[in-house]
C-alpha atoms as a PDB file:
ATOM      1  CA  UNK A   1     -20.996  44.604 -56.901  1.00  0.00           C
ATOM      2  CA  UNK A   2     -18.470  43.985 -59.751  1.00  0.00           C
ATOM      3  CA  UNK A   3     -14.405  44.325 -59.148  1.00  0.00           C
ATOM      4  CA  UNK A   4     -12.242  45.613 -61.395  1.00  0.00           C
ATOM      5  CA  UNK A   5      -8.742  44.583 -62.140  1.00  0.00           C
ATOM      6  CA  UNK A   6      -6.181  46.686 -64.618  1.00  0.00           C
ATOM      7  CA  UNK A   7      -3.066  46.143 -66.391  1.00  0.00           C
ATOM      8  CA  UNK A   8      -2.172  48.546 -68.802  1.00  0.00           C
ATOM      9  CA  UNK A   9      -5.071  48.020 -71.845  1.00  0.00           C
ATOM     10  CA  UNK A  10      -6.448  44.836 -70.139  1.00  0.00           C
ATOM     11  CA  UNK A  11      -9.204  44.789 -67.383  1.00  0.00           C
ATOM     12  CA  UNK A  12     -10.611  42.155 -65.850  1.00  0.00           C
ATOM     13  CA  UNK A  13     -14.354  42.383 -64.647  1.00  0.00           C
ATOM     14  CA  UNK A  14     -15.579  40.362 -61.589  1.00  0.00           C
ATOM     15  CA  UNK A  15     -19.029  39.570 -60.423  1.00  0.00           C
ATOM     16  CA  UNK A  16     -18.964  37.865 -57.153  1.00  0.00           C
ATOM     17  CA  UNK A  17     -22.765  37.547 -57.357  1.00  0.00           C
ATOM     18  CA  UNK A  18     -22.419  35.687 -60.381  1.00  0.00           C
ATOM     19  CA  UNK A  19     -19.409  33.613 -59.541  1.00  0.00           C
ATOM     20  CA  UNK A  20     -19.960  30.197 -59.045  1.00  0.00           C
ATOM     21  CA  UNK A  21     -16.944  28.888 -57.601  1.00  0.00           C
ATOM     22  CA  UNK A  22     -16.123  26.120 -60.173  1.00  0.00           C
ATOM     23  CA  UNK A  23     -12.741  27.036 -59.518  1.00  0.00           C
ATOM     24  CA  UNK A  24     -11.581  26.780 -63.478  1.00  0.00           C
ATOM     25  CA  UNK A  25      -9.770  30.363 -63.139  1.00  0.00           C
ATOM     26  CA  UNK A  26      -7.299  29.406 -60.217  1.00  0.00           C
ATOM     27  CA  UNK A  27      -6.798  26.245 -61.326  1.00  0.00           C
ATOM     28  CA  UNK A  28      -5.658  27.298 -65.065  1.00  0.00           C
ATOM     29  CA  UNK A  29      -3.967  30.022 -64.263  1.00  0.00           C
ATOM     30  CA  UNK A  30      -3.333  29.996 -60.367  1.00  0.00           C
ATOM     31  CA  UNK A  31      -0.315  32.941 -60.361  1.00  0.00           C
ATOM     32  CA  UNK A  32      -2.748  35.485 -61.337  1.00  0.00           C
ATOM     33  CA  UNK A  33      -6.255  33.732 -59.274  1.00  0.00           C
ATOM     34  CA  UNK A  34      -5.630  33.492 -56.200  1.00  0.00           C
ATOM     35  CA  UNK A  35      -8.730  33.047 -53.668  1.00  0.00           C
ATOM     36  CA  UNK A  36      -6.458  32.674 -50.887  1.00  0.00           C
ATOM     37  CA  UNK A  37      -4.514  36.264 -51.552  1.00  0.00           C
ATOM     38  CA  UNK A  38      -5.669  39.649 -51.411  1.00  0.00           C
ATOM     39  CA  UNK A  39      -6.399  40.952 -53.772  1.00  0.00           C
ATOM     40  CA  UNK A  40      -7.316  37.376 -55.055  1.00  0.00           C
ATOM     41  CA  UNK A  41      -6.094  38.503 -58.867  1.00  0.00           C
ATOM     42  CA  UNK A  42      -2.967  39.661 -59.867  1.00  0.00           C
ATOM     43  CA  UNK A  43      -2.760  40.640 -63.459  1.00  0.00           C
ATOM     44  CA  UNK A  44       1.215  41.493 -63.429  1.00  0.00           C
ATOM     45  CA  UNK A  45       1.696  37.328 -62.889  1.00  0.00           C
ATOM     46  CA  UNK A  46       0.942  36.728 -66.554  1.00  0.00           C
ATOM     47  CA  UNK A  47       0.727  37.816 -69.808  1.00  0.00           C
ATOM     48  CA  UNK A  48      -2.201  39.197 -71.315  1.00  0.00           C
ATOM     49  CA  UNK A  49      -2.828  36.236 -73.563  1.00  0.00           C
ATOM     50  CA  UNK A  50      -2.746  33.822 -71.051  1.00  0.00           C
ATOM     51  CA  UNK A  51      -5.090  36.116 -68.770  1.00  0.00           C
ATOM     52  CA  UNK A  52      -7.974  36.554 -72.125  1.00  0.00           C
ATOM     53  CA  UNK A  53      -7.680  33.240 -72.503  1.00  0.00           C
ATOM     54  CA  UNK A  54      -8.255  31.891 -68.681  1.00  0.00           C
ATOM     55  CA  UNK A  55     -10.885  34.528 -68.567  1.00  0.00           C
ATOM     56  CA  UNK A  56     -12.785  33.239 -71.412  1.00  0.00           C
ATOM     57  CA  UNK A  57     -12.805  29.297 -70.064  1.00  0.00           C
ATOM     58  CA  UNK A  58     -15.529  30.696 -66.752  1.00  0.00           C
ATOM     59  CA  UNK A  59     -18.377  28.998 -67.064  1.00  0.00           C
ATOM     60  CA  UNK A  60     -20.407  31.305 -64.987  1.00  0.00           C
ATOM     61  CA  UNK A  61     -19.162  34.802 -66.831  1.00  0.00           C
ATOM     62  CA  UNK A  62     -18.341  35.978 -63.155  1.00  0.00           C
ATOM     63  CA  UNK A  63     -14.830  36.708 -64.455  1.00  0.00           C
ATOM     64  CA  UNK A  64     -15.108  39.000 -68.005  1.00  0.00           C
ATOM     65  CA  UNK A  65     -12.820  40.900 -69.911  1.00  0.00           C
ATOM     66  CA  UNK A  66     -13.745  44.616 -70.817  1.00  0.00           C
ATOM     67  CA  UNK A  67     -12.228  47.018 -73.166  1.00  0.00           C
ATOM     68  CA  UNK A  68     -10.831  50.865 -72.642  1.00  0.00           C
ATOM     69  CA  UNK A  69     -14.079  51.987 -73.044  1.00  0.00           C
ATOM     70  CA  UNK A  70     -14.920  49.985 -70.023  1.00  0.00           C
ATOM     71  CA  UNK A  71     -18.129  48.351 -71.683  1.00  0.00           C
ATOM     72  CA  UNK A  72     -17.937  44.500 -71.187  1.00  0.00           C
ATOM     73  CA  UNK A  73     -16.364  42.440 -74.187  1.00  0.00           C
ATOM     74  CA  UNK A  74     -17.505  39.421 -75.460  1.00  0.00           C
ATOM     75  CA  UNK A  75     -20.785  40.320 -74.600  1.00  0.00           C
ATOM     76  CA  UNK A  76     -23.203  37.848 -77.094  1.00  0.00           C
ATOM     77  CA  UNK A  77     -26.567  39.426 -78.421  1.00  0.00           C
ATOM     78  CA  UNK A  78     -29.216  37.056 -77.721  1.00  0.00           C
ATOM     79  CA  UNK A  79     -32.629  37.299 -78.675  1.00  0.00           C
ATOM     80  CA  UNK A  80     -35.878  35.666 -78.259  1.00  0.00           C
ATOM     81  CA  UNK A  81     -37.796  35.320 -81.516  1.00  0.00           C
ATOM     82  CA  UNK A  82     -41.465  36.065 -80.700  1.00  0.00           C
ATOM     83  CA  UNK A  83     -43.016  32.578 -81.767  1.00  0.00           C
ATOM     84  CA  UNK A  84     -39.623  31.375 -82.633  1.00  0.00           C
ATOM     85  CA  UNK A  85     -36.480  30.389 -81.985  1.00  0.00           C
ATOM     86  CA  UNK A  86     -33.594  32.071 -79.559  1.00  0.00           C
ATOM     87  CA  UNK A  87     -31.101  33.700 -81.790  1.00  0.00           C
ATOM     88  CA  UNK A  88     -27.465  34.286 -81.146  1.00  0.00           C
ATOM     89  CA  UNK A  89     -25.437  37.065 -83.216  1.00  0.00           C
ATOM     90  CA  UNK A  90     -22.043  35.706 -82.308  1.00  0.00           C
ATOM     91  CA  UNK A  91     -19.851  33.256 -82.597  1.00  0.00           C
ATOM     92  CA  UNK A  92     -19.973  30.465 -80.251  1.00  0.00           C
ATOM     93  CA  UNK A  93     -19.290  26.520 -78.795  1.00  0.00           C
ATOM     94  CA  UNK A  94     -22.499  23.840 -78.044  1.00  0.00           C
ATOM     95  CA  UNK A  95     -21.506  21.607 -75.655  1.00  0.00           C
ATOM     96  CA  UNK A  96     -23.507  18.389 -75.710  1.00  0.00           C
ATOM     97  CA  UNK A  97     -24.175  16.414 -72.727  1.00  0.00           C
ATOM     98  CA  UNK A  98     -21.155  13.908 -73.248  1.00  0.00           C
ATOM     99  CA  UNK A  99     -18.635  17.160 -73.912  1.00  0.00           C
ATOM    100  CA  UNK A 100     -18.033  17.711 -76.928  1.00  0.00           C
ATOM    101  CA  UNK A 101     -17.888  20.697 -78.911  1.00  0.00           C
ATOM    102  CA  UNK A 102     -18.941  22.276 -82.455  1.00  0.00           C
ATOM    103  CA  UNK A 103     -18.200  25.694 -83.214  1.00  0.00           C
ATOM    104  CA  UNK A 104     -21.070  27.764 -84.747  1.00  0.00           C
ATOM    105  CA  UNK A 105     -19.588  30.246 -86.441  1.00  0.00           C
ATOM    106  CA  UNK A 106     -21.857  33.594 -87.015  1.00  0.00           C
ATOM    107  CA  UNK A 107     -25.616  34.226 -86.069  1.00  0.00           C
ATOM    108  CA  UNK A 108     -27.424  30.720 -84.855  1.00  0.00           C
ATOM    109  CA  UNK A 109     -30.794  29.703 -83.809  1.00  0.00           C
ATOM    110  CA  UNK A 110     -31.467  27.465 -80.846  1.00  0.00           C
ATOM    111  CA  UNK A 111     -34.508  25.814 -81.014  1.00  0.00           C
ATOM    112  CA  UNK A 112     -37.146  26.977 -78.566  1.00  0.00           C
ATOM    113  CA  UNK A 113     -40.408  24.934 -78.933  1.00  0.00           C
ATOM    114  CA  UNK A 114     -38.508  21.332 -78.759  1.00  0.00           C
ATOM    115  CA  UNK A 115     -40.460  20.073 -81.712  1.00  0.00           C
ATOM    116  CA  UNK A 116     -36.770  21.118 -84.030  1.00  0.00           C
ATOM    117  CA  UNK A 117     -35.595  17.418 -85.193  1.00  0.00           C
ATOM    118  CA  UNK A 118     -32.084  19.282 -85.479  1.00  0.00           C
ATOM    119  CA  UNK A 119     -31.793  19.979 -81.736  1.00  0.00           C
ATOM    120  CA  UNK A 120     -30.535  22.269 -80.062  1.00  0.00           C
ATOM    121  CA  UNK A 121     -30.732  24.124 -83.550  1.00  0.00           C
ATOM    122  CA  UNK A 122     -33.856  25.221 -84.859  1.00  0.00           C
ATOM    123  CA  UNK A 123     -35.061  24.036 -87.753  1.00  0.00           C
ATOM    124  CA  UNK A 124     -38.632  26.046 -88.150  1.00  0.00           C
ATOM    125  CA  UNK A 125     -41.018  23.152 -86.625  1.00  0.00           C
ATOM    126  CA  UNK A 126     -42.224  26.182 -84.300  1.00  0.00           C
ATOM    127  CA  UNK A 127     -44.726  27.083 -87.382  1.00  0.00           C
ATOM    128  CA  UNK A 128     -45.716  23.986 -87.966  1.00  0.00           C
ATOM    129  CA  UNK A 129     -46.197  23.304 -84.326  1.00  0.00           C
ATOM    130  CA  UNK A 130     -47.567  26.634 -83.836  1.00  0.00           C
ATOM    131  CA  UNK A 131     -45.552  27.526 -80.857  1.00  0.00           C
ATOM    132  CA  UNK A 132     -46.233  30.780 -79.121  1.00  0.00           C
ATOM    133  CA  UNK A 133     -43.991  32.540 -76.987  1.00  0.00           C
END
């Protein structure tokens, strides 16, 4: 069951079911996470900056921000290309195995079939491969 947390504009969504504990939130911003207080957040210990930002670095997406509408923000469209490649419509950050990033700005395709010679991008080898989904 997801928590919510408000500060004027700004709430802060939490799935506990989805949370896994990697600790990144009370570690980078510890006055406002707090597992050992209840309740564990406190959104009047920091700015609302600071807050987006700290929300945006969980890995799991336990912790998300949501607007006044109360529909989640940040919320990436991803599709599955029938026969083809998964396609995100947002912007976004590949992390390869050794940590680094590249920013991918815009709609991307991540290569589904692992025959791409551009991995993790996609680079159309599922039609030559003929890879069915």
């Amino acid at each position: 069951m997801e928590k919510e947390y408000k500060k004027g504009e700004l709430t802060v969504g939490w799935n506990p079911d989805r949370c896994i504990h990697s600790a990144k939130c009370w570690h980078g911003l510890p006055e406002v996470f707090n597992p050992k207080r209840k309740p564990w957040v406190d959104l009047n210990a920091a700015d609302k900056s600071a807050i987006i930002k700290q929300v945006q670095t969980c890995p799991s997406g336990a912790l998300f921000l949501k607007d006044k509408n109360e529909t989640k923000m940040d919320k990436p469209k991803v599709t599955l290309a029938k026969d083809g490649p998964i396609l995100i419509q947002q912007d976004l950050i590949i992390c390869n195995e050794q940590g680094e990033e590249e920013i991918k700005k815009g709609p991307t395709a991540l290569c589904r079939c692992g025959a791409s010679s551009k991995k993790p991008f996609c680079d159309g080898s599922h039609k030559k491969v003929n890879f069915t989904s």
